[in-house]
N, C-alpha and C. Protein backbone atom coordinates (compact mmCIF):
# COMPACT_ATOMS: atom_id res chain seq x y z
N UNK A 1 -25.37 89.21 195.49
CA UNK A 1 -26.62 88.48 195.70
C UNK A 1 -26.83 87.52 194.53
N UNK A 2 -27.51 86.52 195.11
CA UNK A 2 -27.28 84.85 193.46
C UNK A 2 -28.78 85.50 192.87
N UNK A 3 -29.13 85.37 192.01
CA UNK A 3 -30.04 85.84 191.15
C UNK A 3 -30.62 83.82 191.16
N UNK A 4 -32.34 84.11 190.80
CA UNK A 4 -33.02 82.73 190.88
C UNK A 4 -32.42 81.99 189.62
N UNK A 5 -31.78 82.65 188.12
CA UNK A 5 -31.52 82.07 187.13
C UNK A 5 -29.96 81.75 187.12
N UNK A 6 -29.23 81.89 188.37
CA UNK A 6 -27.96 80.95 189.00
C UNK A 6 -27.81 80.22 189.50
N UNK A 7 -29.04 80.00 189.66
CA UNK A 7 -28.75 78.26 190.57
C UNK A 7 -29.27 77.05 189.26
N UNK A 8 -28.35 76.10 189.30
CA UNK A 8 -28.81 75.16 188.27
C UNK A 8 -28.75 74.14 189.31
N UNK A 9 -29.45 72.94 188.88
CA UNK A 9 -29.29 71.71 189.55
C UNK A 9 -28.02 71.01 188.96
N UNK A 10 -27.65 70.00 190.50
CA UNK A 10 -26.09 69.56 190.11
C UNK A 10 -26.67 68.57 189.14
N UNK A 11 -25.04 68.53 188.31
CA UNK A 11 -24.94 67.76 187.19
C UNK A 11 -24.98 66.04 187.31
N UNK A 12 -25.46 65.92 186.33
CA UNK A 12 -25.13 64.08 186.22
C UNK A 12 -24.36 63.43 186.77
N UNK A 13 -22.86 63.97 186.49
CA UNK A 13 -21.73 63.55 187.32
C UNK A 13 -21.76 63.65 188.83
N UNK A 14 -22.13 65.12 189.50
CA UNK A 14 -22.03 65.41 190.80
C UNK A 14 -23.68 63.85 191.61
N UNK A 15 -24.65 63.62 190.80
CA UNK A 15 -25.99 63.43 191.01
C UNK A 15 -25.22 61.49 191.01
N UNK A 16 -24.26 61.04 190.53
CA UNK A 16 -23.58 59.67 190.16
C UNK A 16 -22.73 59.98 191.84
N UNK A 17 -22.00 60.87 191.80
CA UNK A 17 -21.67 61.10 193.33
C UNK A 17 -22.06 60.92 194.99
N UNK A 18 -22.81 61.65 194.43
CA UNK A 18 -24.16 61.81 195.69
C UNK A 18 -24.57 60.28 196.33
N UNK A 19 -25.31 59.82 194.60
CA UNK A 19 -25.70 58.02 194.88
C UNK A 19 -24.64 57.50 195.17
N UNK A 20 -23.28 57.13 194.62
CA UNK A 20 -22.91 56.65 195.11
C UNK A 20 -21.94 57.01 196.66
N UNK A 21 -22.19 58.29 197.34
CA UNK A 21 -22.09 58.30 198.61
C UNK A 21 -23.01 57.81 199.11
N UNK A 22 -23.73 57.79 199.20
CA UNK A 22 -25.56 57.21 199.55
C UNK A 22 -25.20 55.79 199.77
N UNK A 23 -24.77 55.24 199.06
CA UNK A 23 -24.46 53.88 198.88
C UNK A 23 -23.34 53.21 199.64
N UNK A 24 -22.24 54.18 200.09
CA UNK A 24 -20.93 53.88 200.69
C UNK A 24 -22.02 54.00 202.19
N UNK A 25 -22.49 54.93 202.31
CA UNK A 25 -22.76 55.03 203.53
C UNK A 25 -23.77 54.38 204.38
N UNK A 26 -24.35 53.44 203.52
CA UNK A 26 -25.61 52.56 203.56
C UNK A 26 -24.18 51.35 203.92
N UNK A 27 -23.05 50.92 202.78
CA UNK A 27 -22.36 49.81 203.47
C UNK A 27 -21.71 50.15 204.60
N UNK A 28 -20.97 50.92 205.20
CA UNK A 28 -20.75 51.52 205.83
C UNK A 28 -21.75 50.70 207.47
N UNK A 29 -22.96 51.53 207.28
CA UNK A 29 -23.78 51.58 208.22
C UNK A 29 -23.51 49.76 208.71
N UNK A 30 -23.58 49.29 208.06
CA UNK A 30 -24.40 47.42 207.97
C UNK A 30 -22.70 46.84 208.53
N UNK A 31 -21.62 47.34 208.07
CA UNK A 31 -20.44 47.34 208.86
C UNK A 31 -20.75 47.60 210.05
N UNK A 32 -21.03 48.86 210.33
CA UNK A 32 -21.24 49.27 212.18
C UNK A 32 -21.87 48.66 212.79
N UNK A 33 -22.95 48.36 211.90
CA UNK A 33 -24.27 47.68 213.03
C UNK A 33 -24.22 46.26 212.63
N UNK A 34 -23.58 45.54 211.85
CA UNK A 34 -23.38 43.85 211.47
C UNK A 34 -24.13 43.38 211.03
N UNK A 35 -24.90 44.22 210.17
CA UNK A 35 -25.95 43.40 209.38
C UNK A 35 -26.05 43.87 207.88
N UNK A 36 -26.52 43.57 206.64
CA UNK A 36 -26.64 43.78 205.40
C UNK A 36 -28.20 44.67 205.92
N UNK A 37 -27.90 45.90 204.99
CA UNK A 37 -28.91 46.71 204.49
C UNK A 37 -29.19 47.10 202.79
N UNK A 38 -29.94 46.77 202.40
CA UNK A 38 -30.44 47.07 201.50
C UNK A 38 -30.27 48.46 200.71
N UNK A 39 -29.47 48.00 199.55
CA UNK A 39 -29.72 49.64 198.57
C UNK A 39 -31.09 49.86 198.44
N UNK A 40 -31.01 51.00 198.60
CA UNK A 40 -32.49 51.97 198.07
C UNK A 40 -31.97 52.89 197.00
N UNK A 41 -33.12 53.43 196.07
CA UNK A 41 -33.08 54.17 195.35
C UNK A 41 -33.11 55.76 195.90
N UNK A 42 -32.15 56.58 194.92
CA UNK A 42 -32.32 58.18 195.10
C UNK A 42 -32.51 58.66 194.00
N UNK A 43 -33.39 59.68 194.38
CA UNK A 43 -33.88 60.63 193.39
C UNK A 43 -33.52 62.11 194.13
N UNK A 44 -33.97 62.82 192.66
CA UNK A 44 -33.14 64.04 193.26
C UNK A 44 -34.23 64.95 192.63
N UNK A 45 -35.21 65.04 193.24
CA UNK A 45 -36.43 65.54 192.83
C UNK A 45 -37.20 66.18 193.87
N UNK A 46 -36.34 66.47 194.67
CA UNK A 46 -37.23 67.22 196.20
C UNK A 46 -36.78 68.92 195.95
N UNK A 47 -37.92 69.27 196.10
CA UNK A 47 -38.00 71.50 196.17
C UNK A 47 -37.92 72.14 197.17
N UNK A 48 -37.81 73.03 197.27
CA UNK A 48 -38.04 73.63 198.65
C UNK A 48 -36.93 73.86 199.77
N UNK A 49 -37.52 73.77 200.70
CA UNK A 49 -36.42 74.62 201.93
C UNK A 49 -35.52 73.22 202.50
N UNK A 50 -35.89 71.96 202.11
CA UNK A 50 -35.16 70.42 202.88
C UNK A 50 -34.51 70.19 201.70
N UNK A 51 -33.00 70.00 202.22
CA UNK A 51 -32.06 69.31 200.91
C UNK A 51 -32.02 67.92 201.07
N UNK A 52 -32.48 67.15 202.04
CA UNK A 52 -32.78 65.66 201.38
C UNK A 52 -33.86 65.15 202.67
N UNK A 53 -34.56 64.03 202.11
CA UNK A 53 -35.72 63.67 203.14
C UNK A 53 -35.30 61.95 202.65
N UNK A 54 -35.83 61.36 203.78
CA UNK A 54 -35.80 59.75 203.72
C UNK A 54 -37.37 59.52 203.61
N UNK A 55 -37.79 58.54 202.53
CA UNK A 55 -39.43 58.39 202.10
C UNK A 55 -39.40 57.09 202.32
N UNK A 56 -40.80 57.14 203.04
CA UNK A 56 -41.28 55.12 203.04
C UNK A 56 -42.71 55.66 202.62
N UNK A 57 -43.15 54.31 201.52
CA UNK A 57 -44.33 54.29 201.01
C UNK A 57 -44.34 52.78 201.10
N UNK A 58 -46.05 52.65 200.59
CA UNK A 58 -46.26 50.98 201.01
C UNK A 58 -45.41 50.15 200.25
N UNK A 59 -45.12 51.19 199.18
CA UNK A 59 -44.36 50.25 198.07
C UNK A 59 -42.75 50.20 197.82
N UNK A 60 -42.14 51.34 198.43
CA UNK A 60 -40.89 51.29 198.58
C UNK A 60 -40.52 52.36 199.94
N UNK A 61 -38.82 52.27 199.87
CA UNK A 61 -37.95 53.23 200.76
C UNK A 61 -37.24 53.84 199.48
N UNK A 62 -37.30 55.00 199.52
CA UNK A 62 -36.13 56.03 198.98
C UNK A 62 -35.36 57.42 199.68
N UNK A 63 -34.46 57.03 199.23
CA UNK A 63 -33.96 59.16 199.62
C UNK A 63 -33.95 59.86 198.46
N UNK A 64 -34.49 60.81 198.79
CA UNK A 64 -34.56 62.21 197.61
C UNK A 64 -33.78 63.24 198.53
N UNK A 65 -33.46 64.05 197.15
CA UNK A 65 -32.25 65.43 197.60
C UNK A 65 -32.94 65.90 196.58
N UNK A 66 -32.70 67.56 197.61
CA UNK A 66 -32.59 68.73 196.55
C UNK A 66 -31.67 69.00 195.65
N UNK A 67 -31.67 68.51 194.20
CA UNK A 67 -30.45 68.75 194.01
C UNK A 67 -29.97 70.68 193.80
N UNK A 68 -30.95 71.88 193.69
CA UNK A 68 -30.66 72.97 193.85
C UNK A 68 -29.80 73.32 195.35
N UNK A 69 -30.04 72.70 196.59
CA UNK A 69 -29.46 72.97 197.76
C UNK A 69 -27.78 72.35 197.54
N UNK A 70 -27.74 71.11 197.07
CA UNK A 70 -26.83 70.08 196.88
C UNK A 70 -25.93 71.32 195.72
N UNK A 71 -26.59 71.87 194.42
CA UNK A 71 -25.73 72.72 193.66
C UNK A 71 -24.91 74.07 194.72
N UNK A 72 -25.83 74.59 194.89
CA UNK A 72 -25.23 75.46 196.08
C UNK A 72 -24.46 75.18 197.36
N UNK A 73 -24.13 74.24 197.83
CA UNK A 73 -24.08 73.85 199.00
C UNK A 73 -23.44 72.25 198.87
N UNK A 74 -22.53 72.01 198.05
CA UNK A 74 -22.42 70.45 197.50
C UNK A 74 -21.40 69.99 198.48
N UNK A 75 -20.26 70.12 198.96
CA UNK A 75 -19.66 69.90 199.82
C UNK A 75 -20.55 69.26 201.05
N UNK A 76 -20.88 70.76 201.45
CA UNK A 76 -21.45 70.37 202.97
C UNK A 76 -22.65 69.25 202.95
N UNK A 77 -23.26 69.22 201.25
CA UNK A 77 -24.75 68.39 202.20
C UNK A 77 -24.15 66.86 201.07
N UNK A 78 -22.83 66.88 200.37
CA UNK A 78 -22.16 65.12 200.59
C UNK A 78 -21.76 65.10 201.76
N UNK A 79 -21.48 65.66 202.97
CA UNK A 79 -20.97 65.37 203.87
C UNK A 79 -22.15 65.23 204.99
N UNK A 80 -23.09 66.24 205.07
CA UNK A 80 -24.28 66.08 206.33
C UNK A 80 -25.67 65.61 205.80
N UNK A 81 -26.03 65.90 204.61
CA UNK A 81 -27.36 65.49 204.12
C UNK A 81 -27.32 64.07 203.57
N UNK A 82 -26.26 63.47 203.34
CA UNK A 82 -26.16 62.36 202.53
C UNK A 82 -26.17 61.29 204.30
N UNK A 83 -25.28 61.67 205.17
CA UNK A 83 -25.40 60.39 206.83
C UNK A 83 -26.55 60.73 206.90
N UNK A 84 -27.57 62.54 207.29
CA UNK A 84 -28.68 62.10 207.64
C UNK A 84 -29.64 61.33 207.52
N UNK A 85 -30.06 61.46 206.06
CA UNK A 85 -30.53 60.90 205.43
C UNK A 85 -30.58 59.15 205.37
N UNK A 86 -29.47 58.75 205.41
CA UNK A 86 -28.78 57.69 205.73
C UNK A 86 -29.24 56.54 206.69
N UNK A 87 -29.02 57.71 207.74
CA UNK A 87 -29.25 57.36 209.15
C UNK A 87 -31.25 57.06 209.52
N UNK A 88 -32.04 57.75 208.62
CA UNK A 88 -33.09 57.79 208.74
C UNK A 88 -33.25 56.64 208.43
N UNK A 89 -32.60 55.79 207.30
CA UNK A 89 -32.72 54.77 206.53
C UNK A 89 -32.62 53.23 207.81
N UNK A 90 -31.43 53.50 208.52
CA UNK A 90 -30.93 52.53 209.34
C UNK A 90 -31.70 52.59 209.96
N UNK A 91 -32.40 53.54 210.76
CA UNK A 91 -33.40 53.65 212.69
C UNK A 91 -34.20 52.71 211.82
N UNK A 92 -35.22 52.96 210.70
CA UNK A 92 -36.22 52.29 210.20
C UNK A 92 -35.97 51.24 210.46
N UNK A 93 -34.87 50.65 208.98
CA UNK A 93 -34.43 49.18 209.03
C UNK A 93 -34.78 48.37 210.53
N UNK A 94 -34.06 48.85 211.79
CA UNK A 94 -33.50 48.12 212.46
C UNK A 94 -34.44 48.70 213.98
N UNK A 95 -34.85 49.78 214.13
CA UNK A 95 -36.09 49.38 215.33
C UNK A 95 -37.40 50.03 214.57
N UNK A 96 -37.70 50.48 213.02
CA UNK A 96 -38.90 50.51 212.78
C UNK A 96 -39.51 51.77 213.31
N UNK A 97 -40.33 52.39 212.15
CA UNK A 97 -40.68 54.10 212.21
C UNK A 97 -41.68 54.35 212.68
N UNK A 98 -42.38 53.72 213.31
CA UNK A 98 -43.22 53.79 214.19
C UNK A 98 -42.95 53.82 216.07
N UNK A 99 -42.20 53.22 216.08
CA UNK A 99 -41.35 52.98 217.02
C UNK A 99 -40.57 54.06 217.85
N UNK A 100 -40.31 55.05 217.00
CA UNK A 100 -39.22 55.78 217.33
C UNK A 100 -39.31 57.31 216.43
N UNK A 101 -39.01 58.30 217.78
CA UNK A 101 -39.23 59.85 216.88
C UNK A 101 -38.19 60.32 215.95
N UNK A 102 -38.86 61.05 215.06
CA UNK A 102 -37.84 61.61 213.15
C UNK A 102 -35.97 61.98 213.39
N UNK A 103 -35.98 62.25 214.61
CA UNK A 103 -34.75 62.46 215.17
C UNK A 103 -34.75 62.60 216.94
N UNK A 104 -35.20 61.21 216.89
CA UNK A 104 -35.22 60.85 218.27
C UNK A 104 -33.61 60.50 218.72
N UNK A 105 -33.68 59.66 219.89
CA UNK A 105 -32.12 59.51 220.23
C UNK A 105 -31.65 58.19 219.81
N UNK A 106 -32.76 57.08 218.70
CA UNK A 106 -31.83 56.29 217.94
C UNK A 106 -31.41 56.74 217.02
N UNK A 107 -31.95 58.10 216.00
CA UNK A 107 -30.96 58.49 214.80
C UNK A 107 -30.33 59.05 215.34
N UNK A 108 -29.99 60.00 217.01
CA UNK A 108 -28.94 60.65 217.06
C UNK A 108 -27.71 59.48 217.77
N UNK A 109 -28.13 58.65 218.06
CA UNK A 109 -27.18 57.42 218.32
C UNK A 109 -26.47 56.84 217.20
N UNK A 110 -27.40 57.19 216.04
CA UNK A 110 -26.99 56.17 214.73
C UNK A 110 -25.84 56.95 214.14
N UNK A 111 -26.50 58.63 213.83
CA UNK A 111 -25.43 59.42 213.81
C UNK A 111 -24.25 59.56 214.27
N UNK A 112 -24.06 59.85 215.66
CA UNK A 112 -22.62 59.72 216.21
C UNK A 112 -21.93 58.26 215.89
N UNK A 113 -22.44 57.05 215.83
CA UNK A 113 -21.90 55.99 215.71
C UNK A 113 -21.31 56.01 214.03
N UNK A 114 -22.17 56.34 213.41
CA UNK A 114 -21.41 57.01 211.87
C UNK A 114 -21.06 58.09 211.96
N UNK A 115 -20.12 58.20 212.89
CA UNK A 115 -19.31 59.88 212.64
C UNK A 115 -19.37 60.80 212.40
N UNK A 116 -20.86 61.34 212.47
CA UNK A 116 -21.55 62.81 212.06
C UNK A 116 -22.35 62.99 213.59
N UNK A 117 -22.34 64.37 212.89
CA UNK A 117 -22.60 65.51 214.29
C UNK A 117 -24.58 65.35 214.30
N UNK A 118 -25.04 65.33 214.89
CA UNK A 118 -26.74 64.59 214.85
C UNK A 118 -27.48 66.04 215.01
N UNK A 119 -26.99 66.80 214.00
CA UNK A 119 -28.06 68.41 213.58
C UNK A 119 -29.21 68.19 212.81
N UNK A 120 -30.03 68.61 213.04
CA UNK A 120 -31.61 68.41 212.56
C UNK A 120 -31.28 69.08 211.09
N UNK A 121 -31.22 70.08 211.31
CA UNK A 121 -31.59 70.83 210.24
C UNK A 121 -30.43 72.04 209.95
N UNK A 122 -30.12 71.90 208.06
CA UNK A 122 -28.99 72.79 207.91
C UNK A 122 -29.35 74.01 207.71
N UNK A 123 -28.70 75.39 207.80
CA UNK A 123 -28.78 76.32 208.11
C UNK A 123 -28.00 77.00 206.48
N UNK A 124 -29.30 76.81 205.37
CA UNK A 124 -29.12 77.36 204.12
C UNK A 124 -29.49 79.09 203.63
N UNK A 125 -28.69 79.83 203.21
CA UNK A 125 -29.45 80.70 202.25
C UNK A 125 -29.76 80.02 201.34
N UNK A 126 -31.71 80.35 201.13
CA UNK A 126 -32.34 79.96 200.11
C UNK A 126 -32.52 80.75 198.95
N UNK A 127 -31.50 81.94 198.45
CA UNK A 127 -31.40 82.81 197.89
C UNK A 127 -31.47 81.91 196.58
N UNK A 128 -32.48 82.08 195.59
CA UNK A 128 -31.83 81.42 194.32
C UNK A 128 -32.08 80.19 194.27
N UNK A 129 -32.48 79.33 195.24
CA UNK A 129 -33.04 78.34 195.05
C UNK A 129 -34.29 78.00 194.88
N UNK A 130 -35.29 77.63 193.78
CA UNK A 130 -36.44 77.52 193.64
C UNK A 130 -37.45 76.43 194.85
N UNK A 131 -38.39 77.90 195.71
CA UNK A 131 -38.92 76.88 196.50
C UNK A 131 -40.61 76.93 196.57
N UNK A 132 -41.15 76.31 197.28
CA UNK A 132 -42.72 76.24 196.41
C UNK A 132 -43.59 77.01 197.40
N UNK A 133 -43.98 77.99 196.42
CA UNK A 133 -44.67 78.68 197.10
C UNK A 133 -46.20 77.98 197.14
N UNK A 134 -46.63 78.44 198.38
CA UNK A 134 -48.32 77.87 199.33
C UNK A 134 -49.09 79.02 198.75
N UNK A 135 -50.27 78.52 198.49
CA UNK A 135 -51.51 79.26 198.67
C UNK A 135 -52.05 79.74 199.92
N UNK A 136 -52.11 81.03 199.81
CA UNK A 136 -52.86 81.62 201.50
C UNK A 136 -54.50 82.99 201.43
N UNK A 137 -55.10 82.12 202.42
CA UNK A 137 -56.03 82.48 202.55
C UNK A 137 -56.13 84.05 203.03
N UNK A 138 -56.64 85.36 203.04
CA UNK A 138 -56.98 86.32 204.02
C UNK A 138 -57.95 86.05 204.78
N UNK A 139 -57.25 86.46 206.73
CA UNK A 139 -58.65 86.25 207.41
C UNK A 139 -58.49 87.63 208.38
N UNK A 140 -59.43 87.96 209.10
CA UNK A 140 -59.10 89.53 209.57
C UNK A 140 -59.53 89.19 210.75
N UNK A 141 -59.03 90.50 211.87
CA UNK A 141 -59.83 89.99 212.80
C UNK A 141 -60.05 91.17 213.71
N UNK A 142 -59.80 92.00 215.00
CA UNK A 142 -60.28 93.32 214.88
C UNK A 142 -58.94 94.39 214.56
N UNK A 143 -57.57 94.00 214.21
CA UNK A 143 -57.19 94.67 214.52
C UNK A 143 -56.13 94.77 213.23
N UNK A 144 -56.04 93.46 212.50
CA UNK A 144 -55.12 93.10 211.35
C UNK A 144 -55.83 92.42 210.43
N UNK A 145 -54.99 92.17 209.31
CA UNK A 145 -55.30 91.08 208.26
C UNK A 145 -54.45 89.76 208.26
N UNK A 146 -54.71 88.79 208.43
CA UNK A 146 -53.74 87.81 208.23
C UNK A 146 -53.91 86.63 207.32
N UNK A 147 -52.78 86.26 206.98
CA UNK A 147 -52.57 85.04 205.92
C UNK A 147 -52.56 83.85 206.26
N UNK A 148 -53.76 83.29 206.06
CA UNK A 148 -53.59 81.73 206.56
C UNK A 148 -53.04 80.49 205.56
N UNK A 149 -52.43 79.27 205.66
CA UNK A 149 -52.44 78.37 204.90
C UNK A 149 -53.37 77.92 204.46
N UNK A 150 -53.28 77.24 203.23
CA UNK A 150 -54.48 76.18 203.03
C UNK A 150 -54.40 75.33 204.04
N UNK A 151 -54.11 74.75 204.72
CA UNK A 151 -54.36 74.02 205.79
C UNK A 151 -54.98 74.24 206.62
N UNK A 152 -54.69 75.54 207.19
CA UNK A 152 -55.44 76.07 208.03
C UNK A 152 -56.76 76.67 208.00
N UNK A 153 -56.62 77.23 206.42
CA UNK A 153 -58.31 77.41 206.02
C UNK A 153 -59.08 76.27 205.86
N UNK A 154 -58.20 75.17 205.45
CA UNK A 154 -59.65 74.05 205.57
C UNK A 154 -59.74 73.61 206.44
N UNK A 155 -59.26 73.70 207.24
CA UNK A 155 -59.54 73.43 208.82
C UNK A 155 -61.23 74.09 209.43
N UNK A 156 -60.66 75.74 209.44
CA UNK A 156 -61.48 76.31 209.77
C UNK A 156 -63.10 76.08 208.99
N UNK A 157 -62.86 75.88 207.46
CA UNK A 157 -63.92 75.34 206.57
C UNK A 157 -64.44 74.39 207.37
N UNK A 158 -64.07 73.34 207.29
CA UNK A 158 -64.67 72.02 207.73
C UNK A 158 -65.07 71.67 209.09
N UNK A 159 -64.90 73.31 209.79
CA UNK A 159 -65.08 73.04 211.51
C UNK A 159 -64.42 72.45 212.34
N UNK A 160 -63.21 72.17 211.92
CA UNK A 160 -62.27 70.93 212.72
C UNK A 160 -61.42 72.28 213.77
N UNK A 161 -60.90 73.10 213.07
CA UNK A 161 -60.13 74.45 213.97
C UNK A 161 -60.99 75.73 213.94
N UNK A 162 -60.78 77.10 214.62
CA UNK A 162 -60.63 78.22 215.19
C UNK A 162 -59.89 78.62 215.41
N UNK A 163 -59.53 79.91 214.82
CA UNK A 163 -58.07 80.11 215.13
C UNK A 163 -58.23 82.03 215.60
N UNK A 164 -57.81 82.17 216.66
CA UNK A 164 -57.82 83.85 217.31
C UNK A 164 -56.15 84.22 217.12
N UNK A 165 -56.45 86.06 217.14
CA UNK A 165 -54.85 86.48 216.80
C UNK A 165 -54.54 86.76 217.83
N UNK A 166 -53.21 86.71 217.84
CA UNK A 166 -52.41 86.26 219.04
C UNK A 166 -51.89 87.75 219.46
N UNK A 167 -52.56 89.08 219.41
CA UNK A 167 -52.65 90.64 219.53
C UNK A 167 -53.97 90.75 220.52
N UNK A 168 -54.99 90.82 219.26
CA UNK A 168 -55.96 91.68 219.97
C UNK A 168 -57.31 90.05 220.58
N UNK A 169 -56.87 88.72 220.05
CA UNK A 169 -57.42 87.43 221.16
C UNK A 169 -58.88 87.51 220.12
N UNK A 170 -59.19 88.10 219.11
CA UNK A 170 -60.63 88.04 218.42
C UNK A 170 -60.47 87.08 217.69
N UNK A 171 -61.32 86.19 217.31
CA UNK A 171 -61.52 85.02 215.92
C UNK A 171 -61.28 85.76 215.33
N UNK A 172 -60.76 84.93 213.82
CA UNK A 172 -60.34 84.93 212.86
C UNK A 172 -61.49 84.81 211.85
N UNK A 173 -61.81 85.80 211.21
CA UNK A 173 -62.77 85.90 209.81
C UNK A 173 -62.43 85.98 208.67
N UNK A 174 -62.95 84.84 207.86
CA UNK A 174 -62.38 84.91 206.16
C UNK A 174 -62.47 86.53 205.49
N UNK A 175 -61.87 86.59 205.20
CA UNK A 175 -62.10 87.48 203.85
C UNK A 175 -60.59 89.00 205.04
N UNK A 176 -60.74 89.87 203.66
CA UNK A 176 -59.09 90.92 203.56
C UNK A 176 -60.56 92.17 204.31
């Protein structure tokens, strides 16, 4: 079993890798589809259970990777997390993210056309990898106790949700 103080994040060298797969596969793409795409920046600053996500903000496009998933798992996610990712980049570019669902059938089009298999989501032990733990509410109801998200408690706060257990069908009341 990996203990949490065995996983290190990949190194400088492996993190120079990564980008520049990121980068082959961005020219790559603009080959297939005949048009110039734009480098974007990567960071490697994402936690948790996703080893890489594609980000649009008003002010830029980036990809971030986990690099703890990427240490554990470096092979497989230069090979599947680096096209997905990728590929998120191209649907945008070229029919726009509004347009079209997170893995609708233009990223799984974009995918097969760049030579990867169009899987949502990889199938990691998160043993050892540092991931972020949520704050949760207790709410009871006649028959259990249950743990809600913050999300879901401010929901219920602010009157927007109600939420009954899916056992004994009673609302859900704050408190253990």
């Amino acid at each position: 079993m990996t203990d949490l103080k065995t996983i290190a994040s990949i190194s400088e060298k492996q993190k120079e890798q990564v980008s520049d797969a990121t980068t082959a596969c961005i020219y790559r793409a603009g080959i297939l589809f005949e048009r110039k795409f734009a480098e974007i920046p990567v960071d490697f600053d994402l936690r948790g259970k996703c080893a890489g996500m594609y980000q649009v903000t008003t002010r830029q496009r980036r990809i971030r990777y986990n690099p703890w998933i990427f240490a554990k798992y470096y092979q497989e996610s230069l090979t599947n997390t680096v096209v997905h990712e990728v590929a998120h980049y191209i649907v945008d570019c070229i029919w726009g993210l509004r347009k079209v669902k997170p893995h609708g059938k233009e990223w799984r089009q974009t995918m097969i056309a760049m030579g990867a298999v169009p899987t949502v989501t990889g199938k990691y032990d998160l043993t050892g990898i540092p991931t972020r733990q949520y704050q949760r509410h207790a709410y009871h109801c006649n028959c259990r106790v249950h743990q809600l998200t913050l999300l879901r408690h401010n929901k219920i706060v602010n009157r927007a949700a109600t939420y009954r257990c899916q056992f004994c069908h009673s609302d859900l009341k704050q408190g253990g």
